[in-house]
Protein backbone atom coordinates (compact mmCIF):
# COMPACT_ATOMS: atom_id res chain seq x y z
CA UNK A 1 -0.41 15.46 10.74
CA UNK A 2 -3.79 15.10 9.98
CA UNK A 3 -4.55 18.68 8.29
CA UNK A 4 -5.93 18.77 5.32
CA UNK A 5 -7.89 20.31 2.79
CA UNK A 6 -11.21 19.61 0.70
CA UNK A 7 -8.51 17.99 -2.65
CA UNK A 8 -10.70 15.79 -4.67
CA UNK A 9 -7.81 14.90 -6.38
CA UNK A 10 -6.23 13.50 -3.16
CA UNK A 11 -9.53 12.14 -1.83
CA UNK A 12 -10.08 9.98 -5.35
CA UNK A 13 -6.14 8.79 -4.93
CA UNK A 14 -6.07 8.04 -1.51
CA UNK A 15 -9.20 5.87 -1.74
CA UNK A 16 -7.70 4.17 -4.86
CA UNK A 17 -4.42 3.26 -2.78
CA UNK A 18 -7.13 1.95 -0.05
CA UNK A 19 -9.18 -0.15 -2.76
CA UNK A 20 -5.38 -1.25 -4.21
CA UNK A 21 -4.07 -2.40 -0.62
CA UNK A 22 -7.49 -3.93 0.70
CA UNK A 23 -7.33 -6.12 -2.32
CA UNK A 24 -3.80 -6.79 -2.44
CA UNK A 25 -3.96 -7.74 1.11
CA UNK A 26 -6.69 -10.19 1.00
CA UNK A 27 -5.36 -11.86 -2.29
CA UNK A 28 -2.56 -12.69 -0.94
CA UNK A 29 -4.57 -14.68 1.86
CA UNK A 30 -7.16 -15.94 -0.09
CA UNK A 31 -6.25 -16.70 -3.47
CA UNK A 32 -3.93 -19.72 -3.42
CA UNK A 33 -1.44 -18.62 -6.32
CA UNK A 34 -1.08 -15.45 -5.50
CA UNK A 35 -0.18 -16.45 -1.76
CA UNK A 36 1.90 -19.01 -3.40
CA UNK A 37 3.96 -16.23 -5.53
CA UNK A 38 4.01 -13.72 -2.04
CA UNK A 39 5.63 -16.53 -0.37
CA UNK A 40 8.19 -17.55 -3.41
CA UNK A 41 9.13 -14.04 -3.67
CA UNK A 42 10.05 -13.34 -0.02
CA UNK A 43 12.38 -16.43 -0.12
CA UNK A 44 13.64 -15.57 -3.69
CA UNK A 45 14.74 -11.90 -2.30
CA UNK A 46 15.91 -13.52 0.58
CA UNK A 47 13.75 -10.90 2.78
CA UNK A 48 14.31 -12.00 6.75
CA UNK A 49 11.32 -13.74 9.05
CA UNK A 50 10.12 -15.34 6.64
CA UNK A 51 7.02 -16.49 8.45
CA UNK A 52 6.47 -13.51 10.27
CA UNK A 53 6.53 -11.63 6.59
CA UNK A 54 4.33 -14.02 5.22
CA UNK A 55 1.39 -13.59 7.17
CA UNK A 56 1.86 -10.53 8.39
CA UNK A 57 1.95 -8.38 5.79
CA UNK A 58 -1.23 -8.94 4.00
CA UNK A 59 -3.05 -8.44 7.07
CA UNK A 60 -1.11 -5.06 7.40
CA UNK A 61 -1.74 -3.95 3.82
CA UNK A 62 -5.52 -4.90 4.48
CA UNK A 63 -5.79 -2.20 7.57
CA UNK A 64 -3.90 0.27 5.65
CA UNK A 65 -6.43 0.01 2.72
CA UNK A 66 -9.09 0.11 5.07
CA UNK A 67 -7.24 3.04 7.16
CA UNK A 68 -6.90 5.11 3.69
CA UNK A 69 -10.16 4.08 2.42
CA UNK A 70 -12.08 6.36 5.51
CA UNK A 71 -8.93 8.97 5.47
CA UNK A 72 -7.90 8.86 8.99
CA UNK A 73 -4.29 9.07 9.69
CA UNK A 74 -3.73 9.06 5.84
CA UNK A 75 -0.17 10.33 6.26
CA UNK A 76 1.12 8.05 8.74
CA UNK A 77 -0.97 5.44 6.44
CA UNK A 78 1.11 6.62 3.02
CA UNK A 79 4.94 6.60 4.69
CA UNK A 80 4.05 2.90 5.85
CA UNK A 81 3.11 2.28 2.13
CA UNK A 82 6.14 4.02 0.80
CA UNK A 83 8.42 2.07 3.25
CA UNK A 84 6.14 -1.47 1.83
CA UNK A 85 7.12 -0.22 -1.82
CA UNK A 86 10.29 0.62 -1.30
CA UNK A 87 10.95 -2.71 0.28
CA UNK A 88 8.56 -4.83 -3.25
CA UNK A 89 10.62 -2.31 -5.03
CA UNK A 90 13.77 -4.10 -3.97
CA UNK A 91 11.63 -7.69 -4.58
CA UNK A 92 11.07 -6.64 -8.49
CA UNK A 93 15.45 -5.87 -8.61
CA UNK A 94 16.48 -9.08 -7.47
CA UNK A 95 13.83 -12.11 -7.81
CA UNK A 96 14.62 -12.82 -11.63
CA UNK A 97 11.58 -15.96 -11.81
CA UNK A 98 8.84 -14.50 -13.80
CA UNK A 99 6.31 -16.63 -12.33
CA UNK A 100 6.21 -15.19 -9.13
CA UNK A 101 4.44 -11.61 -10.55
CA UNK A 102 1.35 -13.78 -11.59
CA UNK A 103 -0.52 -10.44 -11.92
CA UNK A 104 1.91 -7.64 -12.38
CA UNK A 105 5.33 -7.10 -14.61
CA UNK A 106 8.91 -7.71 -12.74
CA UNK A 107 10.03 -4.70 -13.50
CA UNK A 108 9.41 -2.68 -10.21
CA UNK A 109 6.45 -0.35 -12.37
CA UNK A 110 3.56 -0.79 -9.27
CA UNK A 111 5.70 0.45 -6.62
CA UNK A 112 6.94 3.19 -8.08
CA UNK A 113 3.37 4.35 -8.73
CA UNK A 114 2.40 3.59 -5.29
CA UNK A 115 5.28 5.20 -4.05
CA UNK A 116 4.57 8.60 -6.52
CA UNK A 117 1.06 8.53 -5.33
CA UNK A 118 1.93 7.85 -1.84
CA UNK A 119 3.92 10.91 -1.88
CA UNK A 120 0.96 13.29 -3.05
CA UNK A 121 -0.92 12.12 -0.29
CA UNK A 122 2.08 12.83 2.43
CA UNK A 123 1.97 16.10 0.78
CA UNK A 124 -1.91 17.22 0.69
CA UNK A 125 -3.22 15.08 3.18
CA UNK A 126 -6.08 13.00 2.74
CA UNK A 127 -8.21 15.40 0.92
CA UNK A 128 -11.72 15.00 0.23
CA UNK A 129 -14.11 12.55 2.11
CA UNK A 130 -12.14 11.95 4.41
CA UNK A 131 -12.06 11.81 8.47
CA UNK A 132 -9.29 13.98 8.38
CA UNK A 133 -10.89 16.61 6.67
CA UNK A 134 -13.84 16.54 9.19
CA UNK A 135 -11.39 17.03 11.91
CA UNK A 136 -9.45 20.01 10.25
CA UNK A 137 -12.67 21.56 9.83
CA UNK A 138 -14.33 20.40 13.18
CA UNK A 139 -10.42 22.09 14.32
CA UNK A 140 -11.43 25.62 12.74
């Protein structure tokens, strides 16, 4: 699960995806429109618990960003992500309100991205500068 090799290419992607989710996380918390939009679409896609959704889940993406940003666990990090996008994939179908993708278009574009890039990480690993890669070579 944790193998991996010394891919740049994965290293630079997987710490992009950490940067992404770190900030995506605490923007939702911290900046009052954008926590304001998180909230309108949950209720607008009629996603269950609500509250538990609401608060939750930026705090979640926040670890994974952090999780991906040192590279340990980076798969188990990337198939949360992909189950997250597949989920705001699902948001971008069915809210139709504009307004509530402040900072992004409706159409489902950033998840599938995330989702694409997710993938390359599932596949390589976590790649360069990464603790996974210490412990596949500490492993050899």
């Amino acid at each position: 699960m944790r193998k991996t090799s010394d891919n740049k290419l994965a290293g630079i992607i997987r710490m992009l995806l950490g940067v992404l989710f770190l900030m995506t996380g605490a923007m939702k918390l911290l900046v009052p429109m954008l926590g304001e939009a998180w909230s309108g679409q949950i209720l607008a896609a009629g996603l269950p618990l609500y509250s538990l959704t609401r608060w939750t889940v930026p705090f979640l993406e926040m670890f994974l960003g952090v999780v991906l940003l040192i590279g340990a666990f980076a798969r188990v990090a990337v198939l949360v992500i992909m189950g997250i996008m597949v989920v705001a994939t699902y948001v971008h179908l069915v809210v139709v309100d504009p307004s509530l993708f402040p900072l992004q278009p409706s159409e489902p574009i950033i998840p599938l991205i995330v989702i694409g890039l997710s993938a390359y990480i599932l596949w390589r690993g976590a790649g360069a500068w990464s603790l996974d890669l210490r412990t596949t070579q500490a492993a050899a």
